[in-house]
Protein backbone atom coordinates (compact mmCIF):
# COMPACT_ATOMS: atom_id res chain seq x y z
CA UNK A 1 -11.71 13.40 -14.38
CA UNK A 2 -8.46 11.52 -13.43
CA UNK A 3 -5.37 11.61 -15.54
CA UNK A 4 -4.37 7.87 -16.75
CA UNK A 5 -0.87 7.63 -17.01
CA UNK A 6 1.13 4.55 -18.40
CA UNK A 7 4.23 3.78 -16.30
CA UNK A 8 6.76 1.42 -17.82
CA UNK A 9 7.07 -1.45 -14.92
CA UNK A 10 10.64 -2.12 -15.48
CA UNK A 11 12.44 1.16 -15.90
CA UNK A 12 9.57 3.88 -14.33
CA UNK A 13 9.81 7.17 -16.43
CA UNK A 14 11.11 10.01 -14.06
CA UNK A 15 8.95 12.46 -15.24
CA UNK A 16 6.06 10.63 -14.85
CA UNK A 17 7.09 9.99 -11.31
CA UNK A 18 7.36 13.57 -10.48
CA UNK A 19 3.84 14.37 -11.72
CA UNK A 20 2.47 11.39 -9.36
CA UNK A 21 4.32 13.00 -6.77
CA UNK A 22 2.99 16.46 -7.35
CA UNK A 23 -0.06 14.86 -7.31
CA UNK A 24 0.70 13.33 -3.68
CA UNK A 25 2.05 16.18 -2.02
CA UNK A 26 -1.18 18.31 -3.02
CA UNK A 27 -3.07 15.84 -1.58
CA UNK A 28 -4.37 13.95 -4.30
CA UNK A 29 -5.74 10.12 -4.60
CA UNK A 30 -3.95 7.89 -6.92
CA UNK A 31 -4.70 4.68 -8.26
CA UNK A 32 -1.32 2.12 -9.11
CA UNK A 33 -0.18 -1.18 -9.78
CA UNK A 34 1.16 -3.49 -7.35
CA UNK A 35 2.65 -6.84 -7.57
CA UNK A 36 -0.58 -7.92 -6.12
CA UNK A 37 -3.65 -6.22 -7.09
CA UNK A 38 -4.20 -3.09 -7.96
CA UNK A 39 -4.05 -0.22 -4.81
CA UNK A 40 -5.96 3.10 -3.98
CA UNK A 41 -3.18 5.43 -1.97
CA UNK A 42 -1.97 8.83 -0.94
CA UNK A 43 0.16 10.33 1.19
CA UNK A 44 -0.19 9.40 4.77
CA UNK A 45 0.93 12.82 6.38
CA UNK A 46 -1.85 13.79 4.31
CA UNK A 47 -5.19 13.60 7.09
CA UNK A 48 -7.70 14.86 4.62
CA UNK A 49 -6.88 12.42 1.59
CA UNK A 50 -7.04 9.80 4.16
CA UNK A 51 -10.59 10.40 4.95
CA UNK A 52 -10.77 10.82 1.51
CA UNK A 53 -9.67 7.31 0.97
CA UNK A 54 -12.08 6.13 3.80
CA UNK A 55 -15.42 7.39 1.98
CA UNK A 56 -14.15 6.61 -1.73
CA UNK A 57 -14.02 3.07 -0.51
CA UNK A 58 -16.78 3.32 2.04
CA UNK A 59 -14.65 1.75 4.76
CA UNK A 60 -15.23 1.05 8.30
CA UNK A 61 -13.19 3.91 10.31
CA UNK A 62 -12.31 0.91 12.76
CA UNK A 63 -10.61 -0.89 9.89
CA UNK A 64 -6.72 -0.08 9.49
CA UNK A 65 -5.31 1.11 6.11
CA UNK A 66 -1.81 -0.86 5.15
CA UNK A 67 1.33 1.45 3.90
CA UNK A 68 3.60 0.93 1.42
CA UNK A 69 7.75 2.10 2.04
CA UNK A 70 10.48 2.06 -0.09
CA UNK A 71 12.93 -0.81 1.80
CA UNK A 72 13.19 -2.00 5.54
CA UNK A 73 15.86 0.72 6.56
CA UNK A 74 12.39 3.20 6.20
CA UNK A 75 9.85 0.71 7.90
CA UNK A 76 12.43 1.18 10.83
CA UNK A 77 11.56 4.52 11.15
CA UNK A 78 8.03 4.21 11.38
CA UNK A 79 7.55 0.91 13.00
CA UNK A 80 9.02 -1.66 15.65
CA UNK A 81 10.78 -4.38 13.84
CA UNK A 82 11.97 -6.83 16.50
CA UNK A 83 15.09 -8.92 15.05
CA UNK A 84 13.67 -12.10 14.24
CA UNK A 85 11.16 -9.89 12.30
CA UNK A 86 14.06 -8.40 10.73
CA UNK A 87 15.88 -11.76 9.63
CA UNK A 88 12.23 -13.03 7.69
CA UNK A 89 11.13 -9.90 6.56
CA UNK A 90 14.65 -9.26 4.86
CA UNK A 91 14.48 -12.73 3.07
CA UNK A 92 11.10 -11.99 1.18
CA UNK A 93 10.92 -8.32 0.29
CA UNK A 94 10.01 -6.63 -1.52
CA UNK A 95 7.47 -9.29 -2.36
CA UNK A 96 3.72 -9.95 -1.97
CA UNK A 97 3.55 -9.98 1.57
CA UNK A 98 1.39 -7.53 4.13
CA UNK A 99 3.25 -7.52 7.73
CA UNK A 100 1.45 -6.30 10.97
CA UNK A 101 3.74 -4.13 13.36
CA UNK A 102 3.77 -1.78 16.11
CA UNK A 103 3.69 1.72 15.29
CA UNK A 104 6.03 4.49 16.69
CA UNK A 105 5.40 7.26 17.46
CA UNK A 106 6.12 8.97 13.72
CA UNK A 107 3.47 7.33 12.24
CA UNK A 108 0.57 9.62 11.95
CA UNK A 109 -2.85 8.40 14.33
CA UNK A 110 -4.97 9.34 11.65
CA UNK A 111 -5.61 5.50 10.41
CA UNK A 112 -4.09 3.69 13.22
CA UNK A 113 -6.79 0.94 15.16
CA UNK A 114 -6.24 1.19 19.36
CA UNK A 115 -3.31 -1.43 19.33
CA UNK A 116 -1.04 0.92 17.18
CA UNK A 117 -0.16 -1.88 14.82
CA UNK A 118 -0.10 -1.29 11.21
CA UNK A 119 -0.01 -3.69 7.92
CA UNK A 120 3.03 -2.48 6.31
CA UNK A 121 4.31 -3.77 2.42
CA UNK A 122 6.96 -3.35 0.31
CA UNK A 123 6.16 -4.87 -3.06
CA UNK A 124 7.78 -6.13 -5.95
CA UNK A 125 7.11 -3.91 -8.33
CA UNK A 126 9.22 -0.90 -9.45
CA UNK A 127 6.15 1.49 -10.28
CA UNK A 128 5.24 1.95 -6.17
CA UNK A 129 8.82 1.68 -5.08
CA UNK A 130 9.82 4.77 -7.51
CA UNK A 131 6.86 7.20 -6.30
CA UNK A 132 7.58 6.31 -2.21
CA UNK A 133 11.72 7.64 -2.61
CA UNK A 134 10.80 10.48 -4.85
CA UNK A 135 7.96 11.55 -2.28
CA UNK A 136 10.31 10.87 0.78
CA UNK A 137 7.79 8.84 2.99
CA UNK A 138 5.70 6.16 2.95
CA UNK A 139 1.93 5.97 0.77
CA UNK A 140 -1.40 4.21 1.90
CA UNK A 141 -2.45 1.29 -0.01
CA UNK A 142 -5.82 -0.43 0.13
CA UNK A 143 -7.14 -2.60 -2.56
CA UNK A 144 -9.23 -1.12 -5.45
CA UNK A 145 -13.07 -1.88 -4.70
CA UNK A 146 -15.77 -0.28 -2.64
CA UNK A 147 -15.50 -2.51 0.32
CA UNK A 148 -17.36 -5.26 0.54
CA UNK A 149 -17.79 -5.51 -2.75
CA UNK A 150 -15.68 -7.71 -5.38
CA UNK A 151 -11.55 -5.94 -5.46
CA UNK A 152 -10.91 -5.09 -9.27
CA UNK A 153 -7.96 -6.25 -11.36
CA UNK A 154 -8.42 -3.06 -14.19
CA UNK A 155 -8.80 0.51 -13.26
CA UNK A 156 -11.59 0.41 -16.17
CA UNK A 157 -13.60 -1.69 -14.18
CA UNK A 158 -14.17 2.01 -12.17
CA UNK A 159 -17.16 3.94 -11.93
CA UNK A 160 -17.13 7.35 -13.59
CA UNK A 161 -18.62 8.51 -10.36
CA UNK A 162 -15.30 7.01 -8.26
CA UNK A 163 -12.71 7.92 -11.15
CA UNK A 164 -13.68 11.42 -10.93
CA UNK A 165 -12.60 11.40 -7.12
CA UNK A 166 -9.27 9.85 -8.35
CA UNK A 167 -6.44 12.78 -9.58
CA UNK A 168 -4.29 9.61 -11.27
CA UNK A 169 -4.96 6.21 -12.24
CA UNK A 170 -1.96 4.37 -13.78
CA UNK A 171 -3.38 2.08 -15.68
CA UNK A 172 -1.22 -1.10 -16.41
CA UNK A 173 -3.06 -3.50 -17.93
CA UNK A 174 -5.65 -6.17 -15.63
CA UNK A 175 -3.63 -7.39 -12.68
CA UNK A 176 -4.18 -10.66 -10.71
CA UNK A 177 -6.73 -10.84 -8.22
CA UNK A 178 -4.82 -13.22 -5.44
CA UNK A 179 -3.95 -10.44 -2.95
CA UNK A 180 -0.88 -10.59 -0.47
CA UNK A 181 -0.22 -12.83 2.18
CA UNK A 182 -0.80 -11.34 5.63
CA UNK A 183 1.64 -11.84 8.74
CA UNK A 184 1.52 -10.59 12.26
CA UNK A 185 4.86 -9.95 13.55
CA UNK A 186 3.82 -7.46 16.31
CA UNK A 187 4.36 -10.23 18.55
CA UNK A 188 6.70 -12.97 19.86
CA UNK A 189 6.55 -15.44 16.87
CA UNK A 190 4.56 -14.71 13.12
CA UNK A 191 1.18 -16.06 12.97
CA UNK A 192 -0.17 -16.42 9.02
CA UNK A 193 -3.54 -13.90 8.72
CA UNK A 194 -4.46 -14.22 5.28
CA UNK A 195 -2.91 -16.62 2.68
CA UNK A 196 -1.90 -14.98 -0.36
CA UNK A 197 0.62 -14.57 -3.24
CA UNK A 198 3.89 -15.80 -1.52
CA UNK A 199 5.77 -18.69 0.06
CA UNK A 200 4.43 -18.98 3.46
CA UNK A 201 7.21 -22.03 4.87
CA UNK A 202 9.30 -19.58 6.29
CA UNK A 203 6.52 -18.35 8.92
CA UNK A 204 5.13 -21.49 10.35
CA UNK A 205 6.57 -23.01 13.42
C-alpha cells in the first residue's frame, strides 16, 4: 500500500523531500501535485519504473511521456532550446505550460517517440520543484488516470488495485482539472497544441 504524505505547498518539508527521493532513486512510482492536475512520475534514468508507468496507466508505447526539471539552465542540458525558445519560455515559467523540444543526446531513449522531441514542464508549484533539485535530474510526469479514461483531480479517486502499485501519493487536497497548455517549439516558430491553464498571446503570430 502507498505511503500518503502531506507536503506543505509553500515551504516543502525537507525531510519529507528526502523520503520522496529515496523513494525515486529505488525506483519507486510517486503520485504529486502540480499546478495543473495531479501527475504520476519517477525517475527517468529509471527504465523499469518507466514501463512501470506505461502499464499502471495502460498507455500506448508510441505515446511520449512529458518531464518535469527544476529551471531552464537544466532543460538545457537535456534538450535543444533555440533562442527565441529561450526568450518565451523564460517569460512564463515555471507556469502551466507543456513545451515540445528536441532531445539530446542525455536524455534517456527509453520514452522518446522517433522524432526525439519531448514535452518538457516546469510548474508552478514548489512541491515538484523541491523533489527534481534534491534528486539531481529531471522526473516523468503524466496525468493521473488510466488513459483514456476521465484524469482525476484527488488521489482518493484511485483504485486500491492502482494505489498499491504507487510507493507515495502526496495527497494535497482535489486539484483543478484544466491541464497545461501545450507548445511546440522544436521548430522555427511555436505552434499552440493543446489550450490549457495559461496565457497563450505570447505564442501566436
Amino acid at each position: 500500500m502507498a505511503i500518503i504524505l502531506k507536503i506543505n505547498f509553500e515551504k516543502p518539508e525537507r525531510e519529507k523531500i528526502g523520503k520522496v527521493v529515496e523513494v525515486l532513486k529505488a525506483g519507486g512510482i510517486i503520485v504529486y501535485p502540480t499546478d495543473t492536475i495531479y501527475g504520476l512520475g519517477c525517475d527517468i534514468f529509471k527504465k523499469q519504473a518507466v514501463e512501470k508507468i506505461y502499464q499502471l496507466k495502460g498507455r500506448a508505447r508510441k505515446k511520449p511521456l512529458s518531464i518535469i526539471f527544476a529551471d531552464i539552465k537544466e532543460v538545457a542540458k537535456y534538450c535543444i532550446i533555440q533562442d527565441y525558445a529561450y526568450r518565451l519560455m523564460n517569460k512564463v515559467l515555471p507556469g502551466p505550460y507543456t513545451f515540445i523540444l528536441k532531445a539530446r543526446n542525455a536524455m534517456p531513449k527509453t520514452f522518446l517517440p522517433k522524432n526525439r522531441t519531448v514535452g518538457v514542464r516546469i510548474p508552478n508549484n514548489q512541491i515538484c520543484l523541491e523533489i527534481v533539485k534534491a534528486l539531481g535530474n529531471p522526473i516523468i510526469t503524466t496525468s493521473l488516470n488510466i488513459s483514456g479514461e476521465d484524469v482525476m483531480s484527488d488521489p482518493k479517486q484511485l483504485s486500491k488495485e492502482m494505489s498499491n502499485k504507487i510507493e507515495i501519493i502526496i495527497d494535497n487536497g482535489p486539484l483543478a482539472l484544466e491541464p497545461s497548455s501545450v507548445i511546440d517549439l522544436s521548430g522555427d516558430k511555436p505552434e499552440v497544441l493543446r489550450r490549457g491553464l495559461g496565457e497563450l498571446n505570447l505564442f501566436q503570430y
